[in-house]
C-alpha atoms as a PDB file:
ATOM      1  CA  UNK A   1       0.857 -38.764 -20.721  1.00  0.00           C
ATOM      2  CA  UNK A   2       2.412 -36.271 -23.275  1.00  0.00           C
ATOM      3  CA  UNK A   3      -0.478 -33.934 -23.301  1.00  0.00           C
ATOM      4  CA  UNK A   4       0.238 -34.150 -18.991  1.00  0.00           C
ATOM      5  CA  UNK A   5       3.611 -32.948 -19.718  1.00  0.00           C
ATOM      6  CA  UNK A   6       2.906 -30.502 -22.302  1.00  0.00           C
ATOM      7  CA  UNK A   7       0.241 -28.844 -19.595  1.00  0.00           C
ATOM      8  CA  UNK A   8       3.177 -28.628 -17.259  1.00  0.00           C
ATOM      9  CA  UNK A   9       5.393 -26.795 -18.947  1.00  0.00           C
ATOM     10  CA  UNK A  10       3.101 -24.524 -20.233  1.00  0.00           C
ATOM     11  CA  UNK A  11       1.981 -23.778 -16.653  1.00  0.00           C
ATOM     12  CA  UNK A  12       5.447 -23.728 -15.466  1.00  0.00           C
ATOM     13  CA  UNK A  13       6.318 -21.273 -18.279  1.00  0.00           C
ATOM     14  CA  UNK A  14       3.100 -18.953 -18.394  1.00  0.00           C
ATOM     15  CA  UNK A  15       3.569 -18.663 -14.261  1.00  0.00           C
ATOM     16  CA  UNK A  16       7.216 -17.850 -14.319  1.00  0.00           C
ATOM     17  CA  UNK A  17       6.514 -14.899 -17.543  1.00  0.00           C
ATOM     18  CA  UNK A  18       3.575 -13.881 -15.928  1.00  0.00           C
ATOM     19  CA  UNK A  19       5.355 -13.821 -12.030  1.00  0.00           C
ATOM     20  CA  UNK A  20       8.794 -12.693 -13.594  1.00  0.00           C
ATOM     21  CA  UNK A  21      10.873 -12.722 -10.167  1.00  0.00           C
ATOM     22  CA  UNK A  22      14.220 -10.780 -11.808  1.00  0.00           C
ATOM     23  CA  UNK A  23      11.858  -7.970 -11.861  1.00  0.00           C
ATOM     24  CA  UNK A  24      10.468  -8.308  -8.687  1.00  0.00           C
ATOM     25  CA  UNK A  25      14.089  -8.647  -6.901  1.00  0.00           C
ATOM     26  CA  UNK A  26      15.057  -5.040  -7.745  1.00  0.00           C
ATOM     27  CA  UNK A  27      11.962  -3.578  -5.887  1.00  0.00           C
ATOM     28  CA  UNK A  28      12.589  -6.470  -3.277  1.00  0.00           C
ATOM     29  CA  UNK A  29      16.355  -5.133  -2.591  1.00  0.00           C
ATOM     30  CA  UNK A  30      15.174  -1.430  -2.165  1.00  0.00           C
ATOM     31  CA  UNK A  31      12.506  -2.006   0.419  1.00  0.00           C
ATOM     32  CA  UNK A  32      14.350  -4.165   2.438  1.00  0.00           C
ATOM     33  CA  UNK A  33      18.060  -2.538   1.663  1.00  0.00           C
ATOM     34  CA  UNK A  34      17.798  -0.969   5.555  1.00  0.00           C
ATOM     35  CA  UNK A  35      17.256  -4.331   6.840  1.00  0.00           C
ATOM     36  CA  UNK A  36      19.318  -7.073   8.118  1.00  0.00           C
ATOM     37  CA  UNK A  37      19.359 -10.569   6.328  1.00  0.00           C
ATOM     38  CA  UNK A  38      17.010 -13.049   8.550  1.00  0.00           C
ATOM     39  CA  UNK A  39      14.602 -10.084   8.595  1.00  0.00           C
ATOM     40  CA  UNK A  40      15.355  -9.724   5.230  1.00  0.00           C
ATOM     41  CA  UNK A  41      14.652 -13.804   4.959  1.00  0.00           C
ATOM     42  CA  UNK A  42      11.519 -13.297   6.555  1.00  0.00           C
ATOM     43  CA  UNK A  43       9.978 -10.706   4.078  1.00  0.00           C
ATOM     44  CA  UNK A  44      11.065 -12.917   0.935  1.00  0.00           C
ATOM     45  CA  UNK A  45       9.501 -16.175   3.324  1.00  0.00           C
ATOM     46  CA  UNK A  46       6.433 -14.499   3.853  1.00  0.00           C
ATOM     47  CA  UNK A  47       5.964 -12.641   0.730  1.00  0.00           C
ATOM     48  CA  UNK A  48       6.146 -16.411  -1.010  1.00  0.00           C
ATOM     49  CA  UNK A  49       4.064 -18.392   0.964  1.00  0.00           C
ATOM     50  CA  UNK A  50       0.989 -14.873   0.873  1.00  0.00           C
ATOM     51  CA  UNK A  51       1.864 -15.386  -3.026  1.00  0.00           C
ATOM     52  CA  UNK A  52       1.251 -19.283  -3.414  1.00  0.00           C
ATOM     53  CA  UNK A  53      -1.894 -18.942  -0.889  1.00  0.00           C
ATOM     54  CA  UNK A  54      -3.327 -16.392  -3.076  1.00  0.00           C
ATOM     55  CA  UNK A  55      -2.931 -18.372  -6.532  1.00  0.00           C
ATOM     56  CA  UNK A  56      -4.295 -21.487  -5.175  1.00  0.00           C
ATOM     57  CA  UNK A  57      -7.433 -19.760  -3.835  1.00  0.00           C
ATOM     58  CA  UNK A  58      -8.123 -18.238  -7.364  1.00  0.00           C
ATOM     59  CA  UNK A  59      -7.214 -21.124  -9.288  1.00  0.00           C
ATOM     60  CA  UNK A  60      -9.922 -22.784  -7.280  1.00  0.00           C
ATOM     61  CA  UNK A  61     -12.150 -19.954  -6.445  1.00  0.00           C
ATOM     62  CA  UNK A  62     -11.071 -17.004  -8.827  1.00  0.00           C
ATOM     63  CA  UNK A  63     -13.825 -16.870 -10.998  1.00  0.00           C
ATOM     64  CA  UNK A  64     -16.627 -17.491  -8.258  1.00  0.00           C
ATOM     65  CA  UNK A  65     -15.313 -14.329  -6.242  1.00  0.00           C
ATOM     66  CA  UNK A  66     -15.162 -12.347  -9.099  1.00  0.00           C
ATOM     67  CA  UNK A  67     -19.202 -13.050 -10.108  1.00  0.00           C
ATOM     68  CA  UNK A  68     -19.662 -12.857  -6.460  1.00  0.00           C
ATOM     69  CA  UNK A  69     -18.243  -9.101  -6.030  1.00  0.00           C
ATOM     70  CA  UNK A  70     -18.949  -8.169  -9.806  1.00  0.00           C
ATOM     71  CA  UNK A  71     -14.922  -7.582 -10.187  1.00  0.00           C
ATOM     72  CA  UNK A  72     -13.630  -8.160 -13.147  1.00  0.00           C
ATOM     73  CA  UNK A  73      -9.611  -8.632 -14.121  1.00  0.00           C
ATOM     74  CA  UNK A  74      -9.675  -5.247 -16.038  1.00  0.00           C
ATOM     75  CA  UNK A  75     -10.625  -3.495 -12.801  1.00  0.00           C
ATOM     76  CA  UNK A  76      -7.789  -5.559 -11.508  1.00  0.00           C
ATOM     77  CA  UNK A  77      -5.524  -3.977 -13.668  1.00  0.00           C
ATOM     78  CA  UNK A  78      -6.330  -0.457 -13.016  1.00  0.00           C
ATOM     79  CA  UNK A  79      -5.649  -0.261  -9.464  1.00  0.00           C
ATOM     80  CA  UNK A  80      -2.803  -2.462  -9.940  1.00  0.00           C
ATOM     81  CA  UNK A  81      -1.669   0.449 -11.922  1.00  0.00           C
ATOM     82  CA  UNK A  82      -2.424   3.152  -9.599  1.00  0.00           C
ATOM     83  CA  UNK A  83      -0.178   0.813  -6.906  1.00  0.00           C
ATOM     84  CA  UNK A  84       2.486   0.339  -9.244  1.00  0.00           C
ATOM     85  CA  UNK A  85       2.447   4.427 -10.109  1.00  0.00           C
ATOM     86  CA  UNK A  86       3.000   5.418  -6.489  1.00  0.00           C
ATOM     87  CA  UNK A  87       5.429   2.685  -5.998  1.00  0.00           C
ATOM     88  CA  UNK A  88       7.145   4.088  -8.329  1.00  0.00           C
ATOM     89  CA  UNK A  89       6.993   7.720  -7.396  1.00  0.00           C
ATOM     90  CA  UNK A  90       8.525   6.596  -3.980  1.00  0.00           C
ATOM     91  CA  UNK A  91      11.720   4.541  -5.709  1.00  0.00           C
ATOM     92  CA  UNK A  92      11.957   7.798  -8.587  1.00  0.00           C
ATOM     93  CA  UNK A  93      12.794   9.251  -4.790  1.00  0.00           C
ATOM     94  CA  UNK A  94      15.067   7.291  -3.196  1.00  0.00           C
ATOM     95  CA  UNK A  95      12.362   6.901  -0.367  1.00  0.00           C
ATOM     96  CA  UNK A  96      11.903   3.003  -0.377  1.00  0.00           C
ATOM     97  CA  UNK A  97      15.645   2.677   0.423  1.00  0.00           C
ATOM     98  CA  UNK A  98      15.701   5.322   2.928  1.00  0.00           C
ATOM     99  CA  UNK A  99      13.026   3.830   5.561  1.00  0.00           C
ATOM    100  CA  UNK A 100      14.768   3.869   9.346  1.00  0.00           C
ATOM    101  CA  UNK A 101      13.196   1.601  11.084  1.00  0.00           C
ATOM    102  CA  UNK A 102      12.968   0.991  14.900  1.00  0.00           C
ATOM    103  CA  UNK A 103      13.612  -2.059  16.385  1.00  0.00           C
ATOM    104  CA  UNK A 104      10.184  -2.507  17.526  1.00  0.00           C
ATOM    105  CA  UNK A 105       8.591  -1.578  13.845  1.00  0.00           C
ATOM    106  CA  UNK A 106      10.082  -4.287  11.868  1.00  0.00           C
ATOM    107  CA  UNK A 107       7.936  -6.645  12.612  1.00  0.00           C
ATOM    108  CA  UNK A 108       4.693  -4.808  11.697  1.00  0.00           C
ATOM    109  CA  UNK A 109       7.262  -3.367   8.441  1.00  0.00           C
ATOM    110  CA  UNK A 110       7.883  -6.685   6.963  1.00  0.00           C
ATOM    111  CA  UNK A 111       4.194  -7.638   7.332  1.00  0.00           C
ATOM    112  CA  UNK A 112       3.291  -4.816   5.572  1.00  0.00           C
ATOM    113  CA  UNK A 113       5.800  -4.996   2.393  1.00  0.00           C
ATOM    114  CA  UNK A 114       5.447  -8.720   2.171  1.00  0.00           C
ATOM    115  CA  UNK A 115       1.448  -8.592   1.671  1.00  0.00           C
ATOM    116  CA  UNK A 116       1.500  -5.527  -0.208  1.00  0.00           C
ATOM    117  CA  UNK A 117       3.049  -4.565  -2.414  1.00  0.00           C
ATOM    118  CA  UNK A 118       5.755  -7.493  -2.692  1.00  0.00           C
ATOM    119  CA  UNK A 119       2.903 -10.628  -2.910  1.00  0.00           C
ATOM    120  CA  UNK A 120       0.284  -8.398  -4.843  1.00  0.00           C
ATOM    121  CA  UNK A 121       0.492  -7.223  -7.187  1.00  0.00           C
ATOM    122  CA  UNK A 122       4.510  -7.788  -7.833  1.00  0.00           C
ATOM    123  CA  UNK A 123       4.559 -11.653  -7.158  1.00  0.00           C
ATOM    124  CA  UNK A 124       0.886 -12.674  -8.350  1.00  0.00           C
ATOM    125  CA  UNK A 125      -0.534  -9.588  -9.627  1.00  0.00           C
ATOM    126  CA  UNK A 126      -3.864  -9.366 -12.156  1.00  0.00           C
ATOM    127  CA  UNK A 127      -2.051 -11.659 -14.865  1.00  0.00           C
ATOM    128  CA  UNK A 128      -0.973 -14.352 -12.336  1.00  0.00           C
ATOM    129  CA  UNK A 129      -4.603 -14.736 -10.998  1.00  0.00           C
ATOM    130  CA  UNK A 130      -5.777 -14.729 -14.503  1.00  0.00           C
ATOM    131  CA  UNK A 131      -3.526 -17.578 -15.640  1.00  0.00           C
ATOM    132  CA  UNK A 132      -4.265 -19.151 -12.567  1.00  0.00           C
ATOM    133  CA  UNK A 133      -8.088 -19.084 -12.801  1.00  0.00           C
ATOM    134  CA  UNK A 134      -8.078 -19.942 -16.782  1.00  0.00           C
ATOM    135  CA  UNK A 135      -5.392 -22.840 -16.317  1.00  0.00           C
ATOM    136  CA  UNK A 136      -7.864 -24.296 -13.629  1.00  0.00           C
ATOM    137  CA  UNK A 137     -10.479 -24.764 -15.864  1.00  0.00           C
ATOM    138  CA  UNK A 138      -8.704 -26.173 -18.896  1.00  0.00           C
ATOM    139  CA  UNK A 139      -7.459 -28.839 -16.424  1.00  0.00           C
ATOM    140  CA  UNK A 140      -9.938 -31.426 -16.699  1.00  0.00           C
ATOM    141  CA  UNK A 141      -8.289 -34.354 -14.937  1.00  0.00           C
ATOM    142  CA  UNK A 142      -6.855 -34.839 -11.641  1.00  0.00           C
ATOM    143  CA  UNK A 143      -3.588 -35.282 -13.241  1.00  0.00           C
ATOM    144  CA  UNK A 144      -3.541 -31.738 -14.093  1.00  0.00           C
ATOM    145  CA  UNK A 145      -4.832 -30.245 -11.473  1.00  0.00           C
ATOM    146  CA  UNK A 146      -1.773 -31.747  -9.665  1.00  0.00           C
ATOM    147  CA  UNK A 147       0.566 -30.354 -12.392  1.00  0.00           C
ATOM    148  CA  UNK A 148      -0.757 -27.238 -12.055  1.00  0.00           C
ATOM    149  CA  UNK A 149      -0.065 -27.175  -8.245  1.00  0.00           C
ATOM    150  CA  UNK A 150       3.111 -28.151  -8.783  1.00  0.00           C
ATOM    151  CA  UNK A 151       4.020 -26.096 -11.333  1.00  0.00           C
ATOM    152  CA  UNK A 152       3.239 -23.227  -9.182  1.00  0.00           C
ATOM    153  CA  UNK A 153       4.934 -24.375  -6.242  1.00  0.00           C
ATOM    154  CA  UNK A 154       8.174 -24.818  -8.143  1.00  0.00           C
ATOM    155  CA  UNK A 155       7.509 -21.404  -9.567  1.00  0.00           C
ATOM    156  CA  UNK A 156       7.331 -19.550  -6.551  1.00  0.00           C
ATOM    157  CA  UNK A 157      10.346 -21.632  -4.725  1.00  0.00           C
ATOM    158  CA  UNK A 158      12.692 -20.237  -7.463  1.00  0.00           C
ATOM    159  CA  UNK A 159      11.370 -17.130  -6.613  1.00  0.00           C
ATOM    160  CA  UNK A 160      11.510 -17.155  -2.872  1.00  0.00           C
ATOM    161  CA  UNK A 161      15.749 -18.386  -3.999  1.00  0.00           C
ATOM    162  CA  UNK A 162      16.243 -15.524  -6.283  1.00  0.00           C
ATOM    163  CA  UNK A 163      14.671 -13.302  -3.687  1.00  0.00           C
ATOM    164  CA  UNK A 164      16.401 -14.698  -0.736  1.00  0.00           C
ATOM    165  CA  UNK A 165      19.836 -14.378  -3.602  1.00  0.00           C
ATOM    166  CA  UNK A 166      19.557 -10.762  -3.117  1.00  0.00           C
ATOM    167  CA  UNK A 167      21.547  -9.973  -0.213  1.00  0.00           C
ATOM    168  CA  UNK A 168      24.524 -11.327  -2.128  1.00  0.00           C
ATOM    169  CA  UNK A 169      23.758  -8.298  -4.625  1.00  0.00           C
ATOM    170  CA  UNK A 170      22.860  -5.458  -2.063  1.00  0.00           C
ATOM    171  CA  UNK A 171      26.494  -6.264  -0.500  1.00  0.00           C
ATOM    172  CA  UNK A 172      28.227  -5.962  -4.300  1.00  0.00           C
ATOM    173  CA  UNK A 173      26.448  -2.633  -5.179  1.00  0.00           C
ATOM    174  CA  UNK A 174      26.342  -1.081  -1.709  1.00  0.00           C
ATOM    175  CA  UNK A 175      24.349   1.882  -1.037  1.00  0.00           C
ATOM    176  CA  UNK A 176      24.878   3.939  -3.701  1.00  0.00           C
ATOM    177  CA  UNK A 177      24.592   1.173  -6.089  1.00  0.00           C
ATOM    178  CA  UNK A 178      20.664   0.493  -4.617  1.00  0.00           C
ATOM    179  CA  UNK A 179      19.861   4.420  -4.896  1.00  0.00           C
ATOM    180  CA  UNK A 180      20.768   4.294  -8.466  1.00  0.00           C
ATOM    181  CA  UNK A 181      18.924   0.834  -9.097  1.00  0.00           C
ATOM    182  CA  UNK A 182      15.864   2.260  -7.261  1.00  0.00           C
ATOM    183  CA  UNK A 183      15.630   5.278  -9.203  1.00  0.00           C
ATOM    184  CA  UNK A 184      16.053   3.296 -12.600  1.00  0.00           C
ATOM    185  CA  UNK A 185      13.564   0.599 -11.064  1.00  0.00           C
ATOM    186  CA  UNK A 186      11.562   3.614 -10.407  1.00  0.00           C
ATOM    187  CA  UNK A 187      10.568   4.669 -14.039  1.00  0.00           C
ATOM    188  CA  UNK A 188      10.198   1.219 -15.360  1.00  0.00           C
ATOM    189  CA  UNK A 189       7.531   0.058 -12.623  1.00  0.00           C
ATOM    190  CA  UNK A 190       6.041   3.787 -13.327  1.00  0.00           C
ATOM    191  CA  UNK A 191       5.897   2.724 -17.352  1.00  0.00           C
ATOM    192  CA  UNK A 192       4.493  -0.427 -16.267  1.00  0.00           C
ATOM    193  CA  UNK A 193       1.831   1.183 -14.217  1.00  0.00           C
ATOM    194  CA  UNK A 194       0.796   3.134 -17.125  1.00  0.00           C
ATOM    195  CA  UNK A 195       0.534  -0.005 -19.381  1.00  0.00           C
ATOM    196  CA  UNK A 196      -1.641  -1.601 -16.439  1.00  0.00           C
ATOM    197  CA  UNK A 197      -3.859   0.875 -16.399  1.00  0.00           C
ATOM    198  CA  UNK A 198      -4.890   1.500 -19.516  1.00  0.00           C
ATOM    199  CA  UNK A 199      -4.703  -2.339 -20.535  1.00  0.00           C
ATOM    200  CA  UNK A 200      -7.445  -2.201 -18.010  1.00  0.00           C
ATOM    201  CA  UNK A 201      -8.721   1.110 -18.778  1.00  0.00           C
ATOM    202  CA  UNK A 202      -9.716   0.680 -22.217  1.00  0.00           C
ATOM    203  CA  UNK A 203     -12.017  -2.342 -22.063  1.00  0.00           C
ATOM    204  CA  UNK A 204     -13.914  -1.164 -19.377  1.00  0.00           C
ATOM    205  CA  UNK A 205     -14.547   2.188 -21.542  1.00  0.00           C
ATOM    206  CA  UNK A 206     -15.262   0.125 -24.451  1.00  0.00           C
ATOM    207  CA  UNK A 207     -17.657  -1.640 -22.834  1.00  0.00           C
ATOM    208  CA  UNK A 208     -19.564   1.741 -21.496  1.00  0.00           C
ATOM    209  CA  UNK A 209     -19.565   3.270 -25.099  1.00  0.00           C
ATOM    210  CA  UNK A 210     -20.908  -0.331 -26.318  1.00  0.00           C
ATOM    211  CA  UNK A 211     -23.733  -0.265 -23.700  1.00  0.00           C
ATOM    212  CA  UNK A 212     -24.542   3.182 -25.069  1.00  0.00           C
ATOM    213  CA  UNK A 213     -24.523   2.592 -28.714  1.00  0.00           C
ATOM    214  CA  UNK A 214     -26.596  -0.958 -27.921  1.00  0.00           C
ATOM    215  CA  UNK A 215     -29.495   1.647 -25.669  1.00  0.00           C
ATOM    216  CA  UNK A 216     -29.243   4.493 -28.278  1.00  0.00           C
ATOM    217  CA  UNK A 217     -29.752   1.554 -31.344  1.00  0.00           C
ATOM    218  CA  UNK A 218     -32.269   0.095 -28.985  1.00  0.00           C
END
């Protein structure tokens, strides 16, 4: 029983670091600062449930799809990176904030946002999956598995509340407030990007100057 428990919290706590909703709830207020708040509800709704659907199919079938396609999680990372790096461009910019929408776009709007880029790679990007797919295989008893499900729904519920939490904020800073947030935001998810992409830069070019050492030795 207490090696049960002590699986739980360490996939409760490796999914919350690893998901880290305070930092996806700045980006989350800036793309949906021009919309109203059951719209608003939707995006956070949707951009949950894409999130859990996604790290239950890799938990399960993670590692199988990645043999299948030849991915790997370093790959992942990269254009995770490049993602994060425009994102970033466009909130350095003041653009995410700034998107008028028509009545009959929002629909189509919040689909958009709430796949990508809100549910990947913010909510379960390439270190999610990764947990997910390694936490899978160290549980070896139905218990766990269980636990792990669990542990992941509770993680994403508290971040569908923190998300949904927002609006309170957007209506204390104002506009102003979420131009100055989104332009901080901005170069953080920008230095971010950079760390994701070399973090999954470097081992793929280590690999290619190990294959060509092994041939050359060879």
């Amino acid at each position: 029983m207490n090696e049960v428990i002590a699986f739980g919290i360490l996939s409760f706590t490796s999914f919350f670091t690893l998901i880290n909703p305070f930092g996806t709830m700045p980006i989350f207020m800036t793309m949906t600062a021009d919309l109203d708040k059951s719209h608003r509800t939707k995006t956070a709704q949707r951009a949950s449930l894409v999130s859990f659907i996604t790290i239950i199919i890799f938990a399960f079938s993670g590692q199988v799809l990645f043999n299948f396609f030849g991915i790997s999680v370093n790959s992942f990372r990269v254009v995770g990176g490049v993602i994060f790096f425009l994102m970033g461009m466009d909130m350095l910019q003041a653009r995410l904030g700034k998107v008028k929408l028509k009545d009959s776009e929002i629909k189509t709007y919040i689909d958009d946002i709430s796949v990508t880029p809100l549910a990947i790679p913010m909510i379960c990007g390439p270190g999610a999956l990764t947990n997910a797919i390694v936490m899978m295989e160290d549980a070896h008893s139905i218990e766990k598995k269980v636990i792990l499900i669990l542990a992941v729904v509770a993680v994403i519920s508290l971040t569908y509340i923190i998300l949904y939490s927002s609006t309170k904020i957007i209506k204390i800073l104002g506009q102003t407030g979420i131009n100055v947030m989104m332009r901080l935001m901005g170069l953080i998810v920008m230095v971010i990007a950079v760390e994701f992409f070399f973090s999954g830069l470097k081992p793929i070019i280590l690999d290619i100057l190990n294959s060509q050492a092994t041939s050359i030795i060879s």
